[in-house]
C-alpha atoms as a PDB file:
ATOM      1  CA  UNK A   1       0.000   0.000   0.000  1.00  0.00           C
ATOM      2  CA  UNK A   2       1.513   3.545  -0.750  1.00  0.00           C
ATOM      3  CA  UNK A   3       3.079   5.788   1.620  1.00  0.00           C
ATOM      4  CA  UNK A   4      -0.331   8.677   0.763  1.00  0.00           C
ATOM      5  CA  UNK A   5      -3.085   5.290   0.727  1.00  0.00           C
ATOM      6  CA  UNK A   6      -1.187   4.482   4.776  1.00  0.00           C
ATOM      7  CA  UNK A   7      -1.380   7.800   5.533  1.00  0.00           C
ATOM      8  CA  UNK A   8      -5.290   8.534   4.512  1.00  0.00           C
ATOM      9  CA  UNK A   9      -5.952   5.221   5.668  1.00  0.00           C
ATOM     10  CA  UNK A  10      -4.491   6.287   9.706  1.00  0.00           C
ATOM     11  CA  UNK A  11      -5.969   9.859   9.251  1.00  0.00           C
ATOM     12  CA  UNK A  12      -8.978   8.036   8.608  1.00  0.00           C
ATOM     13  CA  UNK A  13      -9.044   5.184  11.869  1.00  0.00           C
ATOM     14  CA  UNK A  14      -7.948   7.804  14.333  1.00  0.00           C
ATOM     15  CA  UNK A  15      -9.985  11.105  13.039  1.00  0.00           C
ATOM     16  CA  UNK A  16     -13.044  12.740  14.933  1.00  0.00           C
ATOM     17  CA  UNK A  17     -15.910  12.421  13.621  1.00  0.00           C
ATOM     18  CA  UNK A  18     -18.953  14.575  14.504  1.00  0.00           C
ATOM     19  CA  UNK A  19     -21.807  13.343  16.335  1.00  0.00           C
ATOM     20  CA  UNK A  20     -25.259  11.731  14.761  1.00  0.00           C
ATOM     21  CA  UNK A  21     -28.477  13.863  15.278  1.00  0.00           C
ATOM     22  CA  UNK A  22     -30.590  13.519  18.426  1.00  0.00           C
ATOM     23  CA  UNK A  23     -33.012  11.564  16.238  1.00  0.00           C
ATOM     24  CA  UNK A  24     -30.540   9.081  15.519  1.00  0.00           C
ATOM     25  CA  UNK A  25     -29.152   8.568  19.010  1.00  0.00           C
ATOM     26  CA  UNK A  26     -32.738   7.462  20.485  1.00  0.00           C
ATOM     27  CA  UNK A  27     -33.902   5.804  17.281  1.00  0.00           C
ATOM     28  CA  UNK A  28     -30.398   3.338  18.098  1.00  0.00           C
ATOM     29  CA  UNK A  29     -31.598   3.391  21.637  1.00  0.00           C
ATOM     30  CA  UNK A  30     -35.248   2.397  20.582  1.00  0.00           C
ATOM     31  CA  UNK A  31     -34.185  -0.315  17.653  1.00  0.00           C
ATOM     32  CA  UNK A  32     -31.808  -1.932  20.586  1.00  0.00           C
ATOM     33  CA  UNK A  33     -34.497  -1.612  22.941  1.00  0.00           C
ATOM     34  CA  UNK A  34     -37.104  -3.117  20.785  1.00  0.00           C
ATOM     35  CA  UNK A  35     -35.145  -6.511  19.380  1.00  0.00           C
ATOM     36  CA  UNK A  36     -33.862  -7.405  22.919  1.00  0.00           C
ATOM     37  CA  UNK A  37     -37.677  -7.529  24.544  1.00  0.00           C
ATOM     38  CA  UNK A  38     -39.406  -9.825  21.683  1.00  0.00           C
ATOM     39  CA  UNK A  39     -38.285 -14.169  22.272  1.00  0.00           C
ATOM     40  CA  UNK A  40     -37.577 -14.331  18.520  1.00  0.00           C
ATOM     41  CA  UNK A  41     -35.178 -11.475  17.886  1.00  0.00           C
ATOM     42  CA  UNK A  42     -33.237 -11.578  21.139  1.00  0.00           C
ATOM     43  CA  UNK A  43     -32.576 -15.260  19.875  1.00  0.00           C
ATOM     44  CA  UNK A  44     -30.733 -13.147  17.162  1.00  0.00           C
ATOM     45  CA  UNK A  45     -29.073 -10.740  19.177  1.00  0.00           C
ATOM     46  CA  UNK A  46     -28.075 -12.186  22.171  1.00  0.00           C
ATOM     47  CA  UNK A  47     -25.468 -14.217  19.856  1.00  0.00           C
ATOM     48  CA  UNK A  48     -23.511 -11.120  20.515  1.00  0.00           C
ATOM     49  CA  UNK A  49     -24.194 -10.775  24.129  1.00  0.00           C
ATOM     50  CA  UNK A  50     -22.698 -14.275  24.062  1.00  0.00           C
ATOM     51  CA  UNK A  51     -19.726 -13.226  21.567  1.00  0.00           C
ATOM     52  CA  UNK A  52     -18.966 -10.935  24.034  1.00  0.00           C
ATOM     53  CA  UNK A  53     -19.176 -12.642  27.185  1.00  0.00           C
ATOM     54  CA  UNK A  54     -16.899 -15.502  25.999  1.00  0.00           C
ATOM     55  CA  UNK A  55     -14.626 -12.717  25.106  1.00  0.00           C
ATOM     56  CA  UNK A  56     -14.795 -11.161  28.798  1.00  0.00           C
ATOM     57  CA  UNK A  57     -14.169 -14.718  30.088  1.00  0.00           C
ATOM     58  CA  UNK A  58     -11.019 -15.307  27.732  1.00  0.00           C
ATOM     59  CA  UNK A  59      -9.197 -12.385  28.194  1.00  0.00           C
ATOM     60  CA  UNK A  60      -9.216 -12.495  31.978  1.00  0.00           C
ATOM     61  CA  UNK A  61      -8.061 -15.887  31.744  1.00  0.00           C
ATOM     62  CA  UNK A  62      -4.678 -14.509  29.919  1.00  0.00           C
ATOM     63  CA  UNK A  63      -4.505 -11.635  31.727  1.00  0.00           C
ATOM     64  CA  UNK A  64      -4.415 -13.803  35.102  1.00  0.00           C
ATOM     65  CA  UNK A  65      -1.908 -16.213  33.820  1.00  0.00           C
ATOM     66  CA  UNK A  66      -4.368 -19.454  32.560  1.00  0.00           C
ATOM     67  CA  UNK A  67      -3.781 -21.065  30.052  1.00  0.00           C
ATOM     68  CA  UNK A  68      -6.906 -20.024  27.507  1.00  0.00           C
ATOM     69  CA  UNK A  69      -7.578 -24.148  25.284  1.00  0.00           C
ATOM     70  CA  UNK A  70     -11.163 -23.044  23.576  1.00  0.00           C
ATOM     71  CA  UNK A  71     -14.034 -20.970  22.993  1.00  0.00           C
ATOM     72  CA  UNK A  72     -17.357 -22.537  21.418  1.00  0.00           C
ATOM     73  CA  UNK A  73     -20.402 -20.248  20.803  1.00  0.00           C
ATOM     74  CA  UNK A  74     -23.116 -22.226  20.210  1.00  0.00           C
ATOM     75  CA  UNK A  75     -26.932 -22.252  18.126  1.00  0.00           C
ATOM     76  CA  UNK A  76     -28.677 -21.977  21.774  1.00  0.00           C
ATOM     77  CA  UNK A  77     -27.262 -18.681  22.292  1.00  0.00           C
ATOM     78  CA  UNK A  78     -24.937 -20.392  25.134  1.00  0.00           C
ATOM     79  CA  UNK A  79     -20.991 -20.739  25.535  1.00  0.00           C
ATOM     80  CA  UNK A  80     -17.983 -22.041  26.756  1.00  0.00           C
ATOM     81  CA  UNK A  81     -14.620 -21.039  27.503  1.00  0.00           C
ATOM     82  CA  UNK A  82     -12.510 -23.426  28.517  1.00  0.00           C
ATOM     83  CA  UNK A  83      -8.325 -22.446  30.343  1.00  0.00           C
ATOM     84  CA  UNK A  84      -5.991 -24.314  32.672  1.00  0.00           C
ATOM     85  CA  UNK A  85      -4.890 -23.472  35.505  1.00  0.00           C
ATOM     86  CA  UNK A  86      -5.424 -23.405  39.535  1.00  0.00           C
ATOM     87  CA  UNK A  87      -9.025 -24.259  39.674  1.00  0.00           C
ATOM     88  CA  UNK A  88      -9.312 -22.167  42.730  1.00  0.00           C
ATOM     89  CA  UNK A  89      -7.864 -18.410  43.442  1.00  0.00           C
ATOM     90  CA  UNK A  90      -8.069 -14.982  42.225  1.00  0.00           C
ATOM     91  CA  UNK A  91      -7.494 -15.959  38.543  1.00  0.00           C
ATOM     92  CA  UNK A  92     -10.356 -18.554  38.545  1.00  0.00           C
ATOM     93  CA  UNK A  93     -12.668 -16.095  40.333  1.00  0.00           C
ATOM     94  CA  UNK A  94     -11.682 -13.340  38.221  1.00  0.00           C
ATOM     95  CA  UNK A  95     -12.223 -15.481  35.021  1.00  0.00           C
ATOM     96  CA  UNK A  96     -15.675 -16.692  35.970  1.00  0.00           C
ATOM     97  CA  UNK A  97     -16.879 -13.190  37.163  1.00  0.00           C
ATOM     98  CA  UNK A  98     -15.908 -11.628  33.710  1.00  0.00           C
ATOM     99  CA  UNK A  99     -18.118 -13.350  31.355  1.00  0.00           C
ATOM    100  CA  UNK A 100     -21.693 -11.765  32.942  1.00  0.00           C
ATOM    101  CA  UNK A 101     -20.083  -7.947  32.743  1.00  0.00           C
ATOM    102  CA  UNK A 102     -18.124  -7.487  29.934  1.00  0.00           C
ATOM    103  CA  UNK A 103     -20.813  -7.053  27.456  1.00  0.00           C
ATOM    104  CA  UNK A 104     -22.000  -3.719  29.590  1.00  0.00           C
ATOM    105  CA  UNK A 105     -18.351  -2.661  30.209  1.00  0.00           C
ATOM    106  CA  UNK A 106     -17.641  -2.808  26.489  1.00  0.00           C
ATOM    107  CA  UNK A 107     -21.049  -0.772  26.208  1.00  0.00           C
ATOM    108  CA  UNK A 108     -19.675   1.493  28.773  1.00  0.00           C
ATOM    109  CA  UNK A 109     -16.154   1.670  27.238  1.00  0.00           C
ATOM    110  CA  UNK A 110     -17.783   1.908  23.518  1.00  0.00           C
ATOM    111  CA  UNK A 111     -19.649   5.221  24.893  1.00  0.00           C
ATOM    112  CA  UNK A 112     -17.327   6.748  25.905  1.00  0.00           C
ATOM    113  CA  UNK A 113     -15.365   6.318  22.389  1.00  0.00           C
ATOM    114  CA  UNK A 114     -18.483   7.483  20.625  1.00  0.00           C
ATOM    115  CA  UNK A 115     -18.843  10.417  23.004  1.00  0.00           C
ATOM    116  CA  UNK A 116     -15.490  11.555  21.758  1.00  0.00           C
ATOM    117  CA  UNK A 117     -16.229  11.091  18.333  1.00  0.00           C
ATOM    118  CA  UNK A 118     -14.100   8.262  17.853  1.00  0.00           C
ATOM    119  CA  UNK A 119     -16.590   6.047  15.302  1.00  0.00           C
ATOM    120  CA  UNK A 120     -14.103   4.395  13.748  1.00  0.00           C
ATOM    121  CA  UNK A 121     -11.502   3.623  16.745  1.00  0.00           C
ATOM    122  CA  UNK A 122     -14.502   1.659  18.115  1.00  0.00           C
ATOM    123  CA  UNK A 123     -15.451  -0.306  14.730  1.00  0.00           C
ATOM    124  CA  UNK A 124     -12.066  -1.088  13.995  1.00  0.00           C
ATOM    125  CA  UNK A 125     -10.894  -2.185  17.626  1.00  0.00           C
ATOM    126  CA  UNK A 126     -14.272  -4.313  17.815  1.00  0.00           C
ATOM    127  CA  UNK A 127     -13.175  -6.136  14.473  1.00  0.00           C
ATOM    128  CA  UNK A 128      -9.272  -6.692  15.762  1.00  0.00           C
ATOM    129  CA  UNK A 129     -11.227  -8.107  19.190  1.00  0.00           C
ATOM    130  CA  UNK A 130     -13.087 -10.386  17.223  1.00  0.00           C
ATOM    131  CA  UNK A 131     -10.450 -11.632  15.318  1.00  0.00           C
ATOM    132  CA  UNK A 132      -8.086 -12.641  17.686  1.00  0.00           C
ATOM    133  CA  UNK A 133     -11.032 -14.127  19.475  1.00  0.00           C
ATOM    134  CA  UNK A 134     -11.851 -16.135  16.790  1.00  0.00           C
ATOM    135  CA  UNK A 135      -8.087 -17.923  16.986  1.00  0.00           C
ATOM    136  CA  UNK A 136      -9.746 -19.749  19.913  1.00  0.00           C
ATOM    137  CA  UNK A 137     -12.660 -20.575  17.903  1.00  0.00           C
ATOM    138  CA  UNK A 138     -13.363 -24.477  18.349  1.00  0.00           C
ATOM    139  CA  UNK A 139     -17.073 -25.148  16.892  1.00  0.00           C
ATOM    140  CA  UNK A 140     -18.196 -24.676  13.378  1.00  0.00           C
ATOM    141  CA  UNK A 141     -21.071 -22.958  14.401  1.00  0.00           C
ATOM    142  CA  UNK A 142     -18.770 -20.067  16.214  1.00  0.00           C
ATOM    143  CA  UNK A 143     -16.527 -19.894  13.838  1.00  0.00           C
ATOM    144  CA  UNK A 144     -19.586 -18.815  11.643  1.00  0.00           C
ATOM    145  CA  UNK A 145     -20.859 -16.609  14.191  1.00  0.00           C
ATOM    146  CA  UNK A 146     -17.875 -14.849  14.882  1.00  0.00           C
ATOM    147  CA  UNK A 147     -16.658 -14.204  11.130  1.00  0.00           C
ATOM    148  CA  UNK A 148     -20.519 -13.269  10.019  1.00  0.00           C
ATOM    149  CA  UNK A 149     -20.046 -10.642  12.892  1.00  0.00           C
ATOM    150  CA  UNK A 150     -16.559  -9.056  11.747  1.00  0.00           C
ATOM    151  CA  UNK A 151     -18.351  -9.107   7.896  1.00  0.00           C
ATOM    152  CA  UNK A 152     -20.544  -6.890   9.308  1.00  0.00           C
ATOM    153  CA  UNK A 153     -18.705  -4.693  11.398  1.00  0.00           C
ATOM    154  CA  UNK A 154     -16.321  -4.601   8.770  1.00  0.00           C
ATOM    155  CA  UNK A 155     -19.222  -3.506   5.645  1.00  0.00           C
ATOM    156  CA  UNK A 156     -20.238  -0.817   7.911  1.00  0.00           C
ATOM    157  CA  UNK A 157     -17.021   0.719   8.483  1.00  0.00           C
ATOM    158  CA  UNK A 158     -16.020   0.433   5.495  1.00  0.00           C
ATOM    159  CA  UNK A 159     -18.051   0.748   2.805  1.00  0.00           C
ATOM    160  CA  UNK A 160     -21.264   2.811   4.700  1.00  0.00           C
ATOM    161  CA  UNK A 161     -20.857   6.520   5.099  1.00  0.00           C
ATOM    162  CA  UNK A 162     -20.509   8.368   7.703  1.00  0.00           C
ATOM    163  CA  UNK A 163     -23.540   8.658   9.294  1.00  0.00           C
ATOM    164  CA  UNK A 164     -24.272   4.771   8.670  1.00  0.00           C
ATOM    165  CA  UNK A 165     -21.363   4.052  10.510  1.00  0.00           C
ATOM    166  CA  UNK A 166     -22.447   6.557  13.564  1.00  0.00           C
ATOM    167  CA  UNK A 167     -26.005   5.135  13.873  1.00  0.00           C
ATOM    168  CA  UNK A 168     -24.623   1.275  13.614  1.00  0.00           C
ATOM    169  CA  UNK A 169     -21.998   2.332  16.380  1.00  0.00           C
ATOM    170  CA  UNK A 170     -24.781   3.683  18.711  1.00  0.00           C
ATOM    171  CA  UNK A 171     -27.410   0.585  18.056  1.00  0.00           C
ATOM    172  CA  UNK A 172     -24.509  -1.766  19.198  1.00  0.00           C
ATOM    173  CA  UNK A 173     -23.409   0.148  22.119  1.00  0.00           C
ATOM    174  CA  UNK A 174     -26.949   0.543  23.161  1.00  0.00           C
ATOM    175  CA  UNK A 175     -27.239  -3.471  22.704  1.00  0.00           C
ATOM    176  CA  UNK A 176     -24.384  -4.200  24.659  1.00  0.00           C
ATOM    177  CA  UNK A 177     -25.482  -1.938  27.370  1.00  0.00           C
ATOM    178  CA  UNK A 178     -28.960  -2.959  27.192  1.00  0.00           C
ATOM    179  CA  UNK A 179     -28.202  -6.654  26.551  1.00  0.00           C
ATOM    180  CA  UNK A 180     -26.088  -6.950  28.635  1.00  0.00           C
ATOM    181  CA  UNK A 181     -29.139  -6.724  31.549  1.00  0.00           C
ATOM    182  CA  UNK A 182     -31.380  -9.332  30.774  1.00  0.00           C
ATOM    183  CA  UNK A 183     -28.967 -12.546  30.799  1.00  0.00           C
ATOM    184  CA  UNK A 184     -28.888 -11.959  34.043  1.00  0.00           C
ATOM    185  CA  UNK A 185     -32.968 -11.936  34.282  1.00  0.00           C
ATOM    186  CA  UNK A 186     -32.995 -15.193  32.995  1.00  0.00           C
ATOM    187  CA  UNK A 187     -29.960 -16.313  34.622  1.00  0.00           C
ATOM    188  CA  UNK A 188     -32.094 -16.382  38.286  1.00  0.00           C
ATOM    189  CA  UNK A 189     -34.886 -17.658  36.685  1.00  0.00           C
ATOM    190  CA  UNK A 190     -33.270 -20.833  35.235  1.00  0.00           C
ATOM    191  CA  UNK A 191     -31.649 -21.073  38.501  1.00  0.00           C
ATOM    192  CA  UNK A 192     -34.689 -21.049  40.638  1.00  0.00           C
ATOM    193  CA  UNK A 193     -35.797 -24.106  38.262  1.00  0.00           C
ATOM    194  CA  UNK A 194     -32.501 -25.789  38.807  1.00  0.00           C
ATOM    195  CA  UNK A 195     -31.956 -25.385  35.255  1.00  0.00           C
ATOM    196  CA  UNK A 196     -28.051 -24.136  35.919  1.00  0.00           C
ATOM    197  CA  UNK A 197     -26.001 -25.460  38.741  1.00  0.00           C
ATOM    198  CA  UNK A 198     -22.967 -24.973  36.946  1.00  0.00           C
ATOM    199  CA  UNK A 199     -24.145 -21.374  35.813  1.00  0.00           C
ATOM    200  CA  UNK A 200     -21.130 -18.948  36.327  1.00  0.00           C
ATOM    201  CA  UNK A 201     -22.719 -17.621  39.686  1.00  0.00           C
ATOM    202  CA  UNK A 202     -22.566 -21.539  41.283  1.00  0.00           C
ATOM    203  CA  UNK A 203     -18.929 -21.692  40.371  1.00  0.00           C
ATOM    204  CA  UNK A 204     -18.169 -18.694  41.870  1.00  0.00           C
ATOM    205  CA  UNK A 205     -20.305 -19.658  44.765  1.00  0.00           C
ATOM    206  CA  UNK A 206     -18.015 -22.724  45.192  1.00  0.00           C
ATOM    207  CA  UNK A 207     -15.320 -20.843  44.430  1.00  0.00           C
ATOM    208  CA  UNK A 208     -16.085 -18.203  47.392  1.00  0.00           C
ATOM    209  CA  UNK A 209     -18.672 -19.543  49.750  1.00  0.00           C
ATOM    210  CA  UNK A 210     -20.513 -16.474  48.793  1.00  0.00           C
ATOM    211  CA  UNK A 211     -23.849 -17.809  47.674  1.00  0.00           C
ATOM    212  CA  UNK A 212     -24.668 -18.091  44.202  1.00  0.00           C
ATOM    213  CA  UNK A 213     -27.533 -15.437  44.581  1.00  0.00           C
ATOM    214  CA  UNK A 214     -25.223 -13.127  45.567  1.00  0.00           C
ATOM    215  CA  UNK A 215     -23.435 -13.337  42.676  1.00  0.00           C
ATOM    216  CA  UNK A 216     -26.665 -12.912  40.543  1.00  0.00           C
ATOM    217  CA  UNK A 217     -26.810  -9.249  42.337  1.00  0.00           C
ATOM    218  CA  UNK A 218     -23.425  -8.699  41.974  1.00  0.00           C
ATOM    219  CA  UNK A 219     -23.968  -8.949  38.052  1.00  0.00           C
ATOM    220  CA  UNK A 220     -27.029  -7.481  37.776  1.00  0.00           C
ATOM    221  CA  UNK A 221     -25.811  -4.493  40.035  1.00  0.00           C
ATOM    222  CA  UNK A 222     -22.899  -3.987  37.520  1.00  0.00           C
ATOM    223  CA  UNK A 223     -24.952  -4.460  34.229  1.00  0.00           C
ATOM    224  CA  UNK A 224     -27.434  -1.518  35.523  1.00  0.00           C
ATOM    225  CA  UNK A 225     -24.545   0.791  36.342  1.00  0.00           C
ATOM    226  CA  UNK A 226     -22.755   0.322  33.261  1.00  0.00           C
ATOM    227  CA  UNK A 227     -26.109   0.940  31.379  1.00  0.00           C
ATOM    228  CA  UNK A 228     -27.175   3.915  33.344  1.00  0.00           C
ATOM    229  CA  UNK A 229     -23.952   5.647  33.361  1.00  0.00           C
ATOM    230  CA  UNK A 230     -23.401   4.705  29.630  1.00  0.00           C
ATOM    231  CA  UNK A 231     -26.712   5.849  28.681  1.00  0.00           C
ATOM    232  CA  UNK A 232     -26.196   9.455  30.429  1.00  0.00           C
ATOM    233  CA  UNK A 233     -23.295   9.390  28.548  1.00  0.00           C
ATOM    234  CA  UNK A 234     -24.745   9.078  25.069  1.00  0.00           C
ATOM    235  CA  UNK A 235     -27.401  11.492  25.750  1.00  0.00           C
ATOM    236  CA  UNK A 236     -25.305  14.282  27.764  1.00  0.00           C
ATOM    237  CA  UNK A 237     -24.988  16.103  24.755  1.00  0.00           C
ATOM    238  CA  UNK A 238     -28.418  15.723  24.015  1.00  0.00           C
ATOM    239  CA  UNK A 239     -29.409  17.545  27.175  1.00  0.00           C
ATOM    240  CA  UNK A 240     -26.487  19.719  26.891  1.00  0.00           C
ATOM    241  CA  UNK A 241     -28.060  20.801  23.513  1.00  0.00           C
ATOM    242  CA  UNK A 242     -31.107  21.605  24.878  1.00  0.00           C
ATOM    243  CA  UNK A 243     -30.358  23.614  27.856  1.00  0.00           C
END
């Protein structure tokens, strides 16, 4: 690639752009809002919420020295990330308490990109995320999910214009913040069936003695911050426009 095609190319990835109108920002809030509620398209999107919990659960494993074997994503919407290691301690706690918040801290962390009119940093980190994920990768049907995922992120950001790429940045931050809620909704309720006694919040029970509905409060506690805080932050200049 040429020295000018480099240079356009990095002007491009790290550039400001402007903000999308008000009407934008709530219609991404509103779209989010509305496939998450209905069974039949939260089957959809929650293969994200999943995308990114794996994710959370993998890189804490590397970052607390286990050894990270697999990742499957599967058709059901669940996962599984398997690393060796202790199988007690800080690093296995810290692994199994990632999965649950990391789709609301990438929300919260994906605000605050967009709030600085950084588009494109966020479209282009997402796809190198995804693509080192997808190394780990062990299922066909992940594999597909994963790379149907970074073919769309990467269509957006590049071939969309501008203001295609700010409204699909805000709809997936508001999923991830949004999303990243109700998992743990139905995470007590499959638990109060006895649908999940090796759900992450009864390893971590075992892990800590804490009980497992603790954990469940502890998530849902987190997921709620991150969304309101990354919510005010999307519409601050909203409000800030108004005033």
């Amino acid at each position: 690639m040429p020295v000018s095609s480099l240079t356009d190319f990095w002007s491009r990835l790290v550039g400001v752009q402007s903000g999308p109108p008000r009407l934008v920002v709530l219609g991404a809030a509103v779209l989010a809002i509305a496939v998450i509620g209905p069974y039949r398209s939260w089957r959809i999107t929650r293969h994200v919420v999943t995308i990114a919990h794996e994710g959370g659960h993998a890189l804490t494993a590397l970052l607390t020295g286990r050894r990270l074997s697999a990742i499957r994503l599967h058709s059901d919407t669940s996962g599984l990330t398997v690393s060796a290691g202790r199988p007690t301690g800080p690093g296995m706690v810290a692994t199994g308490m990632a999965g649950y918040l990391t789709p609301s801290l990438l929300g919260l962390l994906g605000a605050v990109l967009l709030t600085s009119g950084r588009i494109t940093v966020m479209l282009w980190t997402a796809l190198a995320v995804l693509a080192a994920m997808l190394v780990m990768i062990r299922n066909v049907f992940g594999v597909v999910s994963v790379v149907t995922t970074i073919g769309i992120v990467f269509a957006v950001s590049w071939f969309t214009s501008a203001q295609v790429q700010a409204a699909f940045a805000y709809f997936a931050v508001w999923l991830l913040l949004a999303g990243g809620v109700r998992p743990i909704v139905e995470l007590q309720r499959m638990r109060r069936r006895g649908q999940a006694p090796y759900s992450d919040a009864d390893q971590l029970a075992r892990l800590t003695r804490l009980p497992g509905l603790f954990w469940v409060a502890f998530f849902w506690v987190g997921t709620v911050a991150a969304l309101l805080v990354g919510g005010w932050l999307l519409l601050r200049p909203m409000t800030e426009g108004w005033a």
